[in-house]
N, C-alpha and C. Protein backbone atom coordinates (compact mmCIF):
# COMPACT_ATOMS: atom_id res chain seq x y z
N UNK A 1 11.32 -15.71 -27.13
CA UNK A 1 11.82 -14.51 -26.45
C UNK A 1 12.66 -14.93 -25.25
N UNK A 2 13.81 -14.34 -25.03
CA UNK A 2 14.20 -14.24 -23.42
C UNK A 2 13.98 -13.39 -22.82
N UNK A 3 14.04 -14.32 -20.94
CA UNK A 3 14.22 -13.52 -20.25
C UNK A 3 14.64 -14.02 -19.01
N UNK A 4 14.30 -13.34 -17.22
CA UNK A 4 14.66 -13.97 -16.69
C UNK A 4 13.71 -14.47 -15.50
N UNK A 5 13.65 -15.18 -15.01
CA UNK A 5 12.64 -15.77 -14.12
C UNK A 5 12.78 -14.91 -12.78
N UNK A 6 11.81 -14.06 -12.53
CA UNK A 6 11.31 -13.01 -11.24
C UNK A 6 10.25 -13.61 -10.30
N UNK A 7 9.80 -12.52 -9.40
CA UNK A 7 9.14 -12.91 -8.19
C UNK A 7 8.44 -11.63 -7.96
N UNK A 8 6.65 -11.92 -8.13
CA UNK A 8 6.17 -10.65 -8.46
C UNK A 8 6.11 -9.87 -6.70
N UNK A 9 6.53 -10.71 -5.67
CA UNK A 9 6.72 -9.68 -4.71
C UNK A 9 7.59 -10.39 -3.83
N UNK A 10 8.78 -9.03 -3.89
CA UNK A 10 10.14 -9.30 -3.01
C UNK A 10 10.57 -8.01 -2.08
N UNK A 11 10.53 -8.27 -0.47
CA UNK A 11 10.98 -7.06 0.49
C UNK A 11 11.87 -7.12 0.97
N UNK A 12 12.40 -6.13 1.76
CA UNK A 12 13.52 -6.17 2.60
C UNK A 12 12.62 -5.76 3.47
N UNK A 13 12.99 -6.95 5.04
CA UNK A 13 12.58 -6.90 6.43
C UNK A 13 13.51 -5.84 7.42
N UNK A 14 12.65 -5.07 7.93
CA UNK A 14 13.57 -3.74 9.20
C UNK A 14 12.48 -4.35 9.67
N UNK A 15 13.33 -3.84 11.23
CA UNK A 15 12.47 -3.79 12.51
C UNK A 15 12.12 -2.47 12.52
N UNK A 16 10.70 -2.40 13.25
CA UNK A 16 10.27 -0.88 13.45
C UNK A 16 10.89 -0.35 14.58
N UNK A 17 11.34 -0.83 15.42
CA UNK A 17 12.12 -0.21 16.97
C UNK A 17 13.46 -0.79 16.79
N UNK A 18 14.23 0.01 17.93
CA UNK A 18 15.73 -0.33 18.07
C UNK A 18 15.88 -1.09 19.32
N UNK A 19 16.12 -2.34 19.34
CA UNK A 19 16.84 -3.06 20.30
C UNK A 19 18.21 -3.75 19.93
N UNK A 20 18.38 -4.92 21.10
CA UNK A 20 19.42 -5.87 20.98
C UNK A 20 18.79 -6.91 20.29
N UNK A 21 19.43 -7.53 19.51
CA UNK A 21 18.92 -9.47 19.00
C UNK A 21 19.04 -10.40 20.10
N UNK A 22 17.78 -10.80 20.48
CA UNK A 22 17.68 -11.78 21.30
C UNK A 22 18.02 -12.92 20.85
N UNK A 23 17.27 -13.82 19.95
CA UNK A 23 16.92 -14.29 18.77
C UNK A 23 16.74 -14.16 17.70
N UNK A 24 17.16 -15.21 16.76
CA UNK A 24 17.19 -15.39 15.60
C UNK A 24 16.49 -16.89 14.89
N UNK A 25 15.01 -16.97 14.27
CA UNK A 25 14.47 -18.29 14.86
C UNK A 25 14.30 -18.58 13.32
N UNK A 26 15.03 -18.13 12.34
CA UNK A 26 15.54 -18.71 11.15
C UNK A 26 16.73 -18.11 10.58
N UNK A 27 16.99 -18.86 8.89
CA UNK A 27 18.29 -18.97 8.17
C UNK A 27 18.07 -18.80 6.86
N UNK A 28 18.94 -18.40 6.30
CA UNK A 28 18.78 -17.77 4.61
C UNK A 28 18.00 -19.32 3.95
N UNK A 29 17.76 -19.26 3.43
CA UNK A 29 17.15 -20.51 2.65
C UNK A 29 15.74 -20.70 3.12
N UNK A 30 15.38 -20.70 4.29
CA UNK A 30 14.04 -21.15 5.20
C UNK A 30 12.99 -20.54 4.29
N UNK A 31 11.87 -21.34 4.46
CA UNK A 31 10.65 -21.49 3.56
C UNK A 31 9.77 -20.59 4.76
N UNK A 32 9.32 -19.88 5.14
CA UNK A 32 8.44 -19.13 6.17
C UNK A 32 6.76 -19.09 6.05
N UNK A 33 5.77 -18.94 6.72
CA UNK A 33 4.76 -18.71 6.59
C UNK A 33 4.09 -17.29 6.99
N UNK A 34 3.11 -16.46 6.45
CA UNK A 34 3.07 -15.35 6.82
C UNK A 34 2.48 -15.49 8.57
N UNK A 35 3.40 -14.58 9.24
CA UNK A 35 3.26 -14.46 10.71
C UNK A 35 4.03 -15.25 11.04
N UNK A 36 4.82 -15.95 10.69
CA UNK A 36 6.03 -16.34 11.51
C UNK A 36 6.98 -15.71 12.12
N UNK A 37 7.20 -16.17 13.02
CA UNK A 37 8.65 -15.02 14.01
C UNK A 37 9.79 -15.03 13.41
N UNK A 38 10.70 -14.35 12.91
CA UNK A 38 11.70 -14.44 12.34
C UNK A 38 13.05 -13.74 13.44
N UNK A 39 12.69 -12.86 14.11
CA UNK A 39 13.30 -12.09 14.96
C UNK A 39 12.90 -11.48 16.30
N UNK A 40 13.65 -12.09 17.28
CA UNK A 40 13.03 -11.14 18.36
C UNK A 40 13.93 -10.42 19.05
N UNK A 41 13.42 -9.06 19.33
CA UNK A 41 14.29 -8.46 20.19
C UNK A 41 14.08 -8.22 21.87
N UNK A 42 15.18 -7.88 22.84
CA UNK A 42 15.07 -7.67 23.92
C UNK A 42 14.31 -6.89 24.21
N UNK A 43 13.06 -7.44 24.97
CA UNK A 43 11.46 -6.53 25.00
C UNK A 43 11.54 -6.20 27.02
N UNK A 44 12.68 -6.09 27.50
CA UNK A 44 12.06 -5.99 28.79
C UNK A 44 11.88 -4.44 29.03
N UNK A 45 12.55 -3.89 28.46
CA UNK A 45 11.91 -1.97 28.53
C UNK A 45 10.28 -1.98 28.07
N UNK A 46 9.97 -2.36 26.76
CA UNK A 46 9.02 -2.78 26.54
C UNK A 46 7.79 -2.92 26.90
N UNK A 47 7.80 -4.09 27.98
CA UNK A 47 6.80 -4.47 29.07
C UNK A 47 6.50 -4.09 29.46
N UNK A 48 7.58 -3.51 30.29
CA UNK A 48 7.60 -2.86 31.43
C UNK A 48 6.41 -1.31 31.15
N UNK A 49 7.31 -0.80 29.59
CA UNK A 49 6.18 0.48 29.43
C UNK A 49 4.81 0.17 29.22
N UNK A 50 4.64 -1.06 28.75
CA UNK A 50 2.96 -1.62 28.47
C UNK A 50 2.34 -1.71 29.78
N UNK A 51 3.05 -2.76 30.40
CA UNK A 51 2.23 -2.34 31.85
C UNK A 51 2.32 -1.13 33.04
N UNK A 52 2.93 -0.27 32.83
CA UNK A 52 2.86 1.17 33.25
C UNK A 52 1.77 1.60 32.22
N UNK A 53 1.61 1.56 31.35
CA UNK A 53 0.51 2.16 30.78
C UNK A 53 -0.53 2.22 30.76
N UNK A 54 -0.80 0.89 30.61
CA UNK A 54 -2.21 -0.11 31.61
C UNK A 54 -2.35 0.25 32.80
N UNK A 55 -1.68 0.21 33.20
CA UNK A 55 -1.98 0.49 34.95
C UNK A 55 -1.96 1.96 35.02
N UNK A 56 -1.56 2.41 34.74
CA UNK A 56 -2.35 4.42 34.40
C UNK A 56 -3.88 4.47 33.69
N UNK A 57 -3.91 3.65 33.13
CA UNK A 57 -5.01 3.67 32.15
C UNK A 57 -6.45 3.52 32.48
N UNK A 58 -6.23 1.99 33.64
CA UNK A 58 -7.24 1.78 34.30
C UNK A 58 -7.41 2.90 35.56
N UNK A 59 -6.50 2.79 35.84
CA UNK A 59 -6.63 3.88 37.47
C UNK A 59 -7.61 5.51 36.79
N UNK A 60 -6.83 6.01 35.42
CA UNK A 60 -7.59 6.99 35.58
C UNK A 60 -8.80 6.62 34.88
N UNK A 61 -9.31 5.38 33.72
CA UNK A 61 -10.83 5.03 33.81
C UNK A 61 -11.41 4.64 34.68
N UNK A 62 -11.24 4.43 35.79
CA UNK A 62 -11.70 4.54 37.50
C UNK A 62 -11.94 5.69 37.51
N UNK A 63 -11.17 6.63 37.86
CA UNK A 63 -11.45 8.15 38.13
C UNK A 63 -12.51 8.92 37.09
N UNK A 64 -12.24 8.53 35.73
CA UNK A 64 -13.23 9.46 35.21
C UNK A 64 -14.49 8.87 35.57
N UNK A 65 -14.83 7.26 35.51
CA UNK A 65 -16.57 7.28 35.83
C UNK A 65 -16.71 7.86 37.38
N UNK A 66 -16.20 8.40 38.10
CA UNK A 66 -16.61 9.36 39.28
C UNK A 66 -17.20 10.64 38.99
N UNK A 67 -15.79 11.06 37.70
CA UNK A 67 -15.99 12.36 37.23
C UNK A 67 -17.25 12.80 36.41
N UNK A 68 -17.92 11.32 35.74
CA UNK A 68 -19.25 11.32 35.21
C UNK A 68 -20.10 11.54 35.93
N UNK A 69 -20.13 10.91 36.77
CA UNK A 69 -21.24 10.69 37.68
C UNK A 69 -21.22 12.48 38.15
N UNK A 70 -20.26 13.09 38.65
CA UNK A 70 -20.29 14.07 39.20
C UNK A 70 -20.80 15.32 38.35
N UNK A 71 -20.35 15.14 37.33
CA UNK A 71 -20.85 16.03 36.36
C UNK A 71 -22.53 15.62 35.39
N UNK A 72 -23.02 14.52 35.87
CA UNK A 72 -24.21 14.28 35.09
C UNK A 72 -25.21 14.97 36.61
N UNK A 73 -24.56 15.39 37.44
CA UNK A 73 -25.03 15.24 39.00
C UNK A 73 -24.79 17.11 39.07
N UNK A 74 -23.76 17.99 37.66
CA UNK A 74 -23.94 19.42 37.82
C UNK A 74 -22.94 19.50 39.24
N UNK A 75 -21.91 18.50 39.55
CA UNK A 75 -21.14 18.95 40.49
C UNK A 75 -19.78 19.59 40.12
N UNK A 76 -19.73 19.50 39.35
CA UNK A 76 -18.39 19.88 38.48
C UNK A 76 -18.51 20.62 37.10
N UNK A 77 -17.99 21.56 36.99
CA UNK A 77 -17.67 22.60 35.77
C UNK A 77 -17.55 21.79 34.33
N UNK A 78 -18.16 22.33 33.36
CA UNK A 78 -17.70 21.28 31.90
C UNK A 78 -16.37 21.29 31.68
N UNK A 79 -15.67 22.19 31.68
CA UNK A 79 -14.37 22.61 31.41
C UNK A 79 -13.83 21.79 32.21
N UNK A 80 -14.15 21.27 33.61
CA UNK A 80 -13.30 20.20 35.05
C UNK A 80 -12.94 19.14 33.82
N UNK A 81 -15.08 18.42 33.22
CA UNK A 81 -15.03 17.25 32.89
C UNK A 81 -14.59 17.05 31.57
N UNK A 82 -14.06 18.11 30.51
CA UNK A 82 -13.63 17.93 29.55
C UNK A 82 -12.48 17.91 29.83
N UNK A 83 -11.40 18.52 30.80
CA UNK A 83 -10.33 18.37 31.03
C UNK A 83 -9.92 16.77 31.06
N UNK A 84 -11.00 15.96 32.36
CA UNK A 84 -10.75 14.70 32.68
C UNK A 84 -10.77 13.99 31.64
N UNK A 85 -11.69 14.15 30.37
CA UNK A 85 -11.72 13.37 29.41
C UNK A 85 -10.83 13.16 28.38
N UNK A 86 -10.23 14.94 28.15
CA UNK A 86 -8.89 14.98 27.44
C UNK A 86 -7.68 13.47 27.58
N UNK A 87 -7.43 13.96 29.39
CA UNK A 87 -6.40 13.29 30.46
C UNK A 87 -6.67 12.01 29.57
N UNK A 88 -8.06 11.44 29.99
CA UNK A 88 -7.98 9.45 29.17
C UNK A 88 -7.55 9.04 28.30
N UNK A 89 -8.10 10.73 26.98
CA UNK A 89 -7.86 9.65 25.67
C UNK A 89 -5.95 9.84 25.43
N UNK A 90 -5.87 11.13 26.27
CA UNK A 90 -4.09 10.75 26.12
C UNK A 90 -3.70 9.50 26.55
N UNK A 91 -4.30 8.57 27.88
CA UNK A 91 -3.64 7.86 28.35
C UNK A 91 -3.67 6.61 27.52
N UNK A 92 -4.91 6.77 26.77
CA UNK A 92 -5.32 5.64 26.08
C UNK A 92 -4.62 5.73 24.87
N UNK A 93 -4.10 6.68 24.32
CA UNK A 93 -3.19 6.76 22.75
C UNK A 93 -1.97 6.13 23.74
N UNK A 94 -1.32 6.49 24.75
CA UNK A 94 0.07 6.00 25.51
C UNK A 94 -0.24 4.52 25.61
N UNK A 95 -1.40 4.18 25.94
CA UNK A 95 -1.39 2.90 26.16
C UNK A 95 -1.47 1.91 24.68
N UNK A 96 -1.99 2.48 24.13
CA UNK A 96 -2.16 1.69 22.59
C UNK A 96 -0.49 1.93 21.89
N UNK A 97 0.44 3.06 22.18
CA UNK A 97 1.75 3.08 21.85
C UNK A 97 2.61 2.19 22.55
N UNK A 98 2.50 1.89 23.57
CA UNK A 98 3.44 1.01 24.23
C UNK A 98 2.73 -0.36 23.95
N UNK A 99 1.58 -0.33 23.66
CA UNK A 99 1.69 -2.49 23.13
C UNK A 99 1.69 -2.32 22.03
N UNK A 100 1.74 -1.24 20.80
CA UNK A 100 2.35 -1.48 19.72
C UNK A 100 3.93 -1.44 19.53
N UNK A 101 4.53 -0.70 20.58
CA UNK A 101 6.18 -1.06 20.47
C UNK A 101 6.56 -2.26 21.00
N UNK A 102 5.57 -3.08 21.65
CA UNK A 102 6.14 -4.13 22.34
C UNK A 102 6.16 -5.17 21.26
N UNK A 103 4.33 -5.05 20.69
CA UNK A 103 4.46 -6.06 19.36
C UNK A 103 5.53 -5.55 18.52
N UNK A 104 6.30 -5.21 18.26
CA UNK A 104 7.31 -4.20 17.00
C UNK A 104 8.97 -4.98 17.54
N UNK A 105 8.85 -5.52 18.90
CA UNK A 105 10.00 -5.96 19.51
C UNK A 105 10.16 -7.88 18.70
N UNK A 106 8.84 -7.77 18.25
CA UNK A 106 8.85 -9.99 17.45
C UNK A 106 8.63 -9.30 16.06
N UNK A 107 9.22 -9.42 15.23
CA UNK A 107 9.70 -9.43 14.12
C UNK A 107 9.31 -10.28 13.21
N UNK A 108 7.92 -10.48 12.22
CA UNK A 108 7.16 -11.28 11.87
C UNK A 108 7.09 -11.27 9.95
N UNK A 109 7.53 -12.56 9.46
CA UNK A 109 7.07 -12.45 7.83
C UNK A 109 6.13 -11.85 7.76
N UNK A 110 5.65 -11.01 6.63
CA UNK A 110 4.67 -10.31 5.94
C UNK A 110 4.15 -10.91 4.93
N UNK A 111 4.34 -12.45 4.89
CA UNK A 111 4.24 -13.05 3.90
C UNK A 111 4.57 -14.55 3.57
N UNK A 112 4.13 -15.34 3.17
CA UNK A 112 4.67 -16.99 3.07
C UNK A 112 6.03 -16.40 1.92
N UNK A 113 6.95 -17.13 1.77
CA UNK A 113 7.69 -17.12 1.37
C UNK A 113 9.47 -17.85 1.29
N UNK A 114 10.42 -17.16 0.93
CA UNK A 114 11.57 -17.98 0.92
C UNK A 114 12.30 -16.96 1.46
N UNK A 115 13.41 -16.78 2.15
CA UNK A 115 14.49 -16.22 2.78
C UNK A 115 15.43 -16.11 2.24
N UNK A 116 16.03 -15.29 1.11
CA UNK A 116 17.20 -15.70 0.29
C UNK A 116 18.33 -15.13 0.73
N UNK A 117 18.43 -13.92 2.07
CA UNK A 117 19.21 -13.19 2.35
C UNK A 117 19.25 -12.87 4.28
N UNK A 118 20.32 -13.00 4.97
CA UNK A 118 19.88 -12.75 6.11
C UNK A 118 21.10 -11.81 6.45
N UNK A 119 20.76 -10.77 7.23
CA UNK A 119 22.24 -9.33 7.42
C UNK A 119 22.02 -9.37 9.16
N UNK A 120 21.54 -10.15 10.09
CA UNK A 120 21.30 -9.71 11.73
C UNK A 120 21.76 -11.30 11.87
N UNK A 121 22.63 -10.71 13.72
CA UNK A 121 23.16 -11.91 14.23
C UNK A 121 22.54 -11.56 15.86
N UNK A 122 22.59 -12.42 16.61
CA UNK A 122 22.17 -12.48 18.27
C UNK A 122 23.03 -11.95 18.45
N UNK A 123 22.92 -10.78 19.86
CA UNK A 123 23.50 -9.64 20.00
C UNK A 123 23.60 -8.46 19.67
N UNK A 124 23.63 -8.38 18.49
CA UNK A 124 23.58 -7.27 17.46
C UNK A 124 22.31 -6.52 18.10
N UNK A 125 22.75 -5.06 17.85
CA UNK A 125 21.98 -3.63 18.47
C UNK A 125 21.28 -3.48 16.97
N UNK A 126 20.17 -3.56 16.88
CA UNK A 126 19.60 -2.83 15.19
C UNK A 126 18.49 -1.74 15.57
N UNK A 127 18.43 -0.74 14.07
CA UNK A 127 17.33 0.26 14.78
C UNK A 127 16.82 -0.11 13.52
N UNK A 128 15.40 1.07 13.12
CA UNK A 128 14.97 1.09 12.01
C UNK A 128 15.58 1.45 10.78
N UNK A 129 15.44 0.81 10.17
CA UNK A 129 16.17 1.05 8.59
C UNK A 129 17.09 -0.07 8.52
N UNK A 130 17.57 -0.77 9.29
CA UNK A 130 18.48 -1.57 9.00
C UNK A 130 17.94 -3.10 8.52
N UNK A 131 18.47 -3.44 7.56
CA UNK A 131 18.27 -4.96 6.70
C UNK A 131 18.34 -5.89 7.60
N UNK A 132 17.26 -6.81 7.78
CA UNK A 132 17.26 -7.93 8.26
C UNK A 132 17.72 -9.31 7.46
N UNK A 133 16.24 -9.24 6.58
CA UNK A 133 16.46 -10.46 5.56
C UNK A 133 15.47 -9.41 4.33
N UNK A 134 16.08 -10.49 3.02
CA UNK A 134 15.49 -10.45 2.06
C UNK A 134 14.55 -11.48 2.01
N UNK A 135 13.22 -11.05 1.41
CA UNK A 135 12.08 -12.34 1.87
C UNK A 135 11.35 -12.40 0.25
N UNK A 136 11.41 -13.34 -0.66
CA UNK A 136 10.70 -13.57 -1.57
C UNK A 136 9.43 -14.50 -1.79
N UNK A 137 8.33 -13.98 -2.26
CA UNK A 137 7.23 -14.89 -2.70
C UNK A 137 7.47 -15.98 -3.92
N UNK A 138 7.56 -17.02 -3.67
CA UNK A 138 8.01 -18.03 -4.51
C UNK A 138 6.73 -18.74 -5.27
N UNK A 139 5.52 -18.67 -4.69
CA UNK A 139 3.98 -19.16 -5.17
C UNK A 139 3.67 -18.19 -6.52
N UNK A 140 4.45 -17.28 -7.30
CA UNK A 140 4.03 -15.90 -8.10
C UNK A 140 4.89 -15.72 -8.62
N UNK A 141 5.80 -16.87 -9.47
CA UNK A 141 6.73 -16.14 -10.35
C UNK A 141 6.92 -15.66 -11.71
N UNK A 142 7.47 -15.07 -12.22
CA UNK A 142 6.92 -14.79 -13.49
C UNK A 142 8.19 -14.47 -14.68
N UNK A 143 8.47 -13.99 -15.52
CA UNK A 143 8.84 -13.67 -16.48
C UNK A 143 8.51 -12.40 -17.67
N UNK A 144 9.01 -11.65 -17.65
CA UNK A 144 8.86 -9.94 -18.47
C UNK A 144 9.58 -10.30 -19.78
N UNK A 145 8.26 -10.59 -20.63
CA UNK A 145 9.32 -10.51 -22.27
C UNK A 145 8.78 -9.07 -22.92
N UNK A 146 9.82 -8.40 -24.22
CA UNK A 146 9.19 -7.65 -24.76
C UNK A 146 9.03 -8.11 -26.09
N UNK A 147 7.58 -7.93 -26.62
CA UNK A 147 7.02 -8.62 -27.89
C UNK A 147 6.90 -7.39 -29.03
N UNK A 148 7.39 -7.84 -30.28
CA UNK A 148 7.17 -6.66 -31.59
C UNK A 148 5.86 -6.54 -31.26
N UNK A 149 6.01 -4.94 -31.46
CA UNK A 149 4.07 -4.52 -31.86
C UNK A 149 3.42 -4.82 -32.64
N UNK A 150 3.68 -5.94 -33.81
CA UNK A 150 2.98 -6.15 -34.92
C UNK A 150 2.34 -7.22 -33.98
N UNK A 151 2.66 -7.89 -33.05
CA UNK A 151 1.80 -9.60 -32.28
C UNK A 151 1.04 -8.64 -31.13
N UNK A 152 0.48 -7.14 -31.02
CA UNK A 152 -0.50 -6.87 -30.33
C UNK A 152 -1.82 -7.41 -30.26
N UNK A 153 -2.25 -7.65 -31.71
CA UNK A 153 -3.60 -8.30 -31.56
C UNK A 153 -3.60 -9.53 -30.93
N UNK A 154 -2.55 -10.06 -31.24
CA UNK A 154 -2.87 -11.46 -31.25
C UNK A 154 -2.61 -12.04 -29.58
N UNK A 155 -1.36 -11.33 -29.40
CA UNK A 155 -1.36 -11.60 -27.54
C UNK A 155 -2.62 -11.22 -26.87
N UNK A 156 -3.08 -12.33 -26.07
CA UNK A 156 -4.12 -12.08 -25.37
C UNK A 156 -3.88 -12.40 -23.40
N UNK A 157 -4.52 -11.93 -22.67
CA UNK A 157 -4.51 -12.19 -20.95
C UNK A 157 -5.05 -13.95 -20.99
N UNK A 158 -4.16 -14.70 -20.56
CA UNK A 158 -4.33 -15.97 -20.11
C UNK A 158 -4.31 -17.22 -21.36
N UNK A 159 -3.44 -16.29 -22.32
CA UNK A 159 -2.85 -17.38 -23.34
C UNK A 159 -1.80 -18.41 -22.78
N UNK A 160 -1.81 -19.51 -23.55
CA UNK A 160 -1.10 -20.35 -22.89
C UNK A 160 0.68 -19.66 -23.94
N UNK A 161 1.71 -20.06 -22.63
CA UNK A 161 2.66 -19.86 -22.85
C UNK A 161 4.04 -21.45 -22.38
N UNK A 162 4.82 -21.40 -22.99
CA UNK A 162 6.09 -22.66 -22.61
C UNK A 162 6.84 -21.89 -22.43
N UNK A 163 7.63 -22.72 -21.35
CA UNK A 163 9.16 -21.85 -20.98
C UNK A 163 9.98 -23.04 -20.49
N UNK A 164 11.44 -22.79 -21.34
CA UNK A 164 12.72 -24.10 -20.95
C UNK A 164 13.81 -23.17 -20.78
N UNK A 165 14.93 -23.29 -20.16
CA UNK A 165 16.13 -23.09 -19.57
C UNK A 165 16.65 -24.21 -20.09
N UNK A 166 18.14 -23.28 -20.36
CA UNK A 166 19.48 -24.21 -20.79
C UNK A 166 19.91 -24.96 -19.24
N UNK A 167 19.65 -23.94 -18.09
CA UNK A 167 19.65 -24.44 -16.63
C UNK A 167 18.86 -26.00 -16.39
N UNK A 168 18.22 -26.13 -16.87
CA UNK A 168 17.13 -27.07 -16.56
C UNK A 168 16.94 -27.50 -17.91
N UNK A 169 17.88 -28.74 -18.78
CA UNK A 169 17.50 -29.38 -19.71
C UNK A 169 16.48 -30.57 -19.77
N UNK A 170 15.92 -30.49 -20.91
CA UNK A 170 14.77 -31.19 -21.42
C UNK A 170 13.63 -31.38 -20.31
N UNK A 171 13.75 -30.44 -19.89
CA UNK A 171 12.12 -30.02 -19.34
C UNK A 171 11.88 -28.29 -19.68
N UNK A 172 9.91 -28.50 -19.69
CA UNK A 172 8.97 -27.96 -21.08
C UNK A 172 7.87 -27.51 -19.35
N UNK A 173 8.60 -25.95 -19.23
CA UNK A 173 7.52 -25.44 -18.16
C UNK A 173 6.50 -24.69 -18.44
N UNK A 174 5.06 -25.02 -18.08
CA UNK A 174 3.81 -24.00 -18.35
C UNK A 174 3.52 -22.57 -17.54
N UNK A 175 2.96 -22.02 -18.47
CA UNK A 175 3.19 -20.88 -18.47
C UNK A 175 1.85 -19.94 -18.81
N UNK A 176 1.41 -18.94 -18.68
CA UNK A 176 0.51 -18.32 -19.03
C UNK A 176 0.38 -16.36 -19.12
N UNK A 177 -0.02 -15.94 -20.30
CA UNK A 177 0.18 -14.53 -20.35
C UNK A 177 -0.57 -13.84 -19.00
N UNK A 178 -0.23 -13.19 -17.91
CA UNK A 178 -0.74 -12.98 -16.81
C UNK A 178 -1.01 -11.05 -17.04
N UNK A 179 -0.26 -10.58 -17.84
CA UNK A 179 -0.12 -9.23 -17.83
C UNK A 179 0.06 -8.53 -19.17
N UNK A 180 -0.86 -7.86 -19.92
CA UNK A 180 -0.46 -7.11 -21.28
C UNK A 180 0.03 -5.78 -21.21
N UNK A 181 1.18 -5.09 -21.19
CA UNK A 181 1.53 -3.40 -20.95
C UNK A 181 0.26 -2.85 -22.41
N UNK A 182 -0.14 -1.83 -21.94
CA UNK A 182 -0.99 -1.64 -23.35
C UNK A 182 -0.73 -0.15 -24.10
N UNK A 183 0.49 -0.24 -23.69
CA UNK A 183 1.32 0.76 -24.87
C UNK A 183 2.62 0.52 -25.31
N UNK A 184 3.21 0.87 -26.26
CA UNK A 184 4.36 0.27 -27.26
C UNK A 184 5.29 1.12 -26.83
N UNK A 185 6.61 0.90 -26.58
CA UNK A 185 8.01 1.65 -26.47
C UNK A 185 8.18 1.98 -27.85
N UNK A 186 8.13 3.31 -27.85
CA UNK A 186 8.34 3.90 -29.54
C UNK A 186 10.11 3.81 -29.70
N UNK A 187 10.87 3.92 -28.80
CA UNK A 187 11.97 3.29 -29.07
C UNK A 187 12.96 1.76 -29.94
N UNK A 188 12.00 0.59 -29.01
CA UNK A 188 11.97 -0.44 -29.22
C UNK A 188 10.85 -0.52 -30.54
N UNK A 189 9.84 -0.33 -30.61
CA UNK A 189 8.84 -1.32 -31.00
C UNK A 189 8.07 -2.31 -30.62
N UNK A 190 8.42 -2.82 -29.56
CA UNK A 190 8.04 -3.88 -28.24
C UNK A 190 6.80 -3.36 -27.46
N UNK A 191 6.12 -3.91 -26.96
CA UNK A 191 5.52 -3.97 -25.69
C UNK A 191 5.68 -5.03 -24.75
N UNK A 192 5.23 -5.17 -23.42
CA UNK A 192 5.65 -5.85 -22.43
C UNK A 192 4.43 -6.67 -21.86
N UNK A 193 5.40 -7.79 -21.91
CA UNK A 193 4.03 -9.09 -21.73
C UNK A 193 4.49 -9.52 -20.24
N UNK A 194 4.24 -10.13 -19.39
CA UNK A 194 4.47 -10.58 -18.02
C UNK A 194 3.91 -12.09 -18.37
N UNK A 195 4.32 -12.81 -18.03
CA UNK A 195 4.46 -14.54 -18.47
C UNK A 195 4.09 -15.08 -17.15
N UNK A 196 2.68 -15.39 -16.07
CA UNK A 196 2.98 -16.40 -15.12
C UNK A 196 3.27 -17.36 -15.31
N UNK A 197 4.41 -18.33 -14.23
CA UNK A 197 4.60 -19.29 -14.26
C UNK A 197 4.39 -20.49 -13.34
N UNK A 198 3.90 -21.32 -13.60
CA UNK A 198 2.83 -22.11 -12.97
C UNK A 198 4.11 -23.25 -11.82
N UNK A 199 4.98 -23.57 -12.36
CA UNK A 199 5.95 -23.93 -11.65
C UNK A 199 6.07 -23.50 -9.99
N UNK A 200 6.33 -24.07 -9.02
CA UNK A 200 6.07 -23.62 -7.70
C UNK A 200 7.48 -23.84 -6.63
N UNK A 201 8.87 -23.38 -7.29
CA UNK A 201 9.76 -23.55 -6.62
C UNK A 201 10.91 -24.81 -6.48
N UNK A 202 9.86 -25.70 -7.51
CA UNK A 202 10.16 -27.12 -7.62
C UNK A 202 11.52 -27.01 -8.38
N UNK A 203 11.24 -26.22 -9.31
CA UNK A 203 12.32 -26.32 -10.40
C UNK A 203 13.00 -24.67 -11.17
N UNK A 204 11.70 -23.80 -11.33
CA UNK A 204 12.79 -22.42 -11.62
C UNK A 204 12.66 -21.83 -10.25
N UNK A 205 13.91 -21.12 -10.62
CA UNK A 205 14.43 -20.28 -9.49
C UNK A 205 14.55 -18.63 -10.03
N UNK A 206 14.03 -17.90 -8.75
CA UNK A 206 14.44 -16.41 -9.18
C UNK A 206 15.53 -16.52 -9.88
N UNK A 207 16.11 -15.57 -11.28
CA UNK A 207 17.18 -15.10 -11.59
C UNK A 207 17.93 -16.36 -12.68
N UNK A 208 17.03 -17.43 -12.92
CA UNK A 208 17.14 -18.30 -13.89
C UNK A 208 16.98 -17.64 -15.13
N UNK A 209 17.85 -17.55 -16.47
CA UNK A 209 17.47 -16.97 -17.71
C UNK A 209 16.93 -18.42 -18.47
């Protein structure tokens, strides 16, 4: 059967916030590890809101254990001390929003992988939605054949399979049935087998037939 050599998981990287490109601390080709920095942007607004937030945060959890005390003490109205309590947990959602936009400013793989595509340069203003890099898993590649329905029985999950490319002469790559579709295209006659391939970057490449 043919087909062509895939990558059972491939994303496109956006930043979640809009800044400037500070940095850029890789290049199309680069091999990455998951949590690596790939991008950072100009975080000094950022900070700045994290620690304004913090520092509201604590000042008024100062104030409310007064407001406890005062109200376990019947000095103050419930309505005073539910008000005060409201006040925190707002400050505390503000405060958990501003160190999640700050983390959102380093720009991190989601994944070990390969870099096959990069669209951001230093300087550059980006918001959300916009393409960073294309990032592929190279440890998980595979191959989609479709097989006549008469070889249903016989295909089984974790049969051994071979795979050679005219790309790559006289070498004999292993292979294994990783995936059975378990219904037939009444069009075709086919069903769809998914082929892992045990190969690890060494030698096939995404988009090899």
């Amino acid at each position: 059967f043919s087909s062509t050599v895939e990558t059972e998981a491939a994303v496109e990287i956006h930043p979640e916030v809009s800044g400037q490109v500070e940095a850029v601390l890789v290049e199309e080709g680069d091999q990455v590890a998951a949590g690596d920095l790939l991008v950072a942007l100009d975080n000094d607004q950022a900070r700045l809101e994290d620690r304004e937030s913090a520092s509201n945060l604590r000042y008024l959890e100062g104030s409310f254990d007064r407001t406890d005390e005062m109200y376990k003490r019947k000095l103050i109205s419930e309505q005073a001390y539910e008000d005060k309590l409201h006040e925190l947990e707002q400050a505390r959602m503000r405060q958990e929003r501003a160190s999640l936009a700050l983390t959102h400013t380093e720009i991190r793989a989601p994944f070990s992988g390969v870099l096959t595509s990069r669209q951001v340069q230093v300087g550059a203003r980006v918001a959300p939605g916009a393409k960073l890099f294309d990032l592929i898993k190279l440890d998980d590649m595979i191959a989609r054949v479709h097989v006549p329905g008469r070889y249903m029985r016989t295909v089984r999950v974790g049969q051994v399979a071979e795979v050679e490319s005219d790309f790559i002469e006289d070498m004999l790559f292993a292979g294994y049935v990783k995936r059975i579709s378990p219904i037939v295209d009444p069009s075709s006659g086919t069903f769809k087998v998914t082929v892992g391939l045990r190969d690890r970057w060494q030698h096939l490449r995404p988009g090899i037939f």
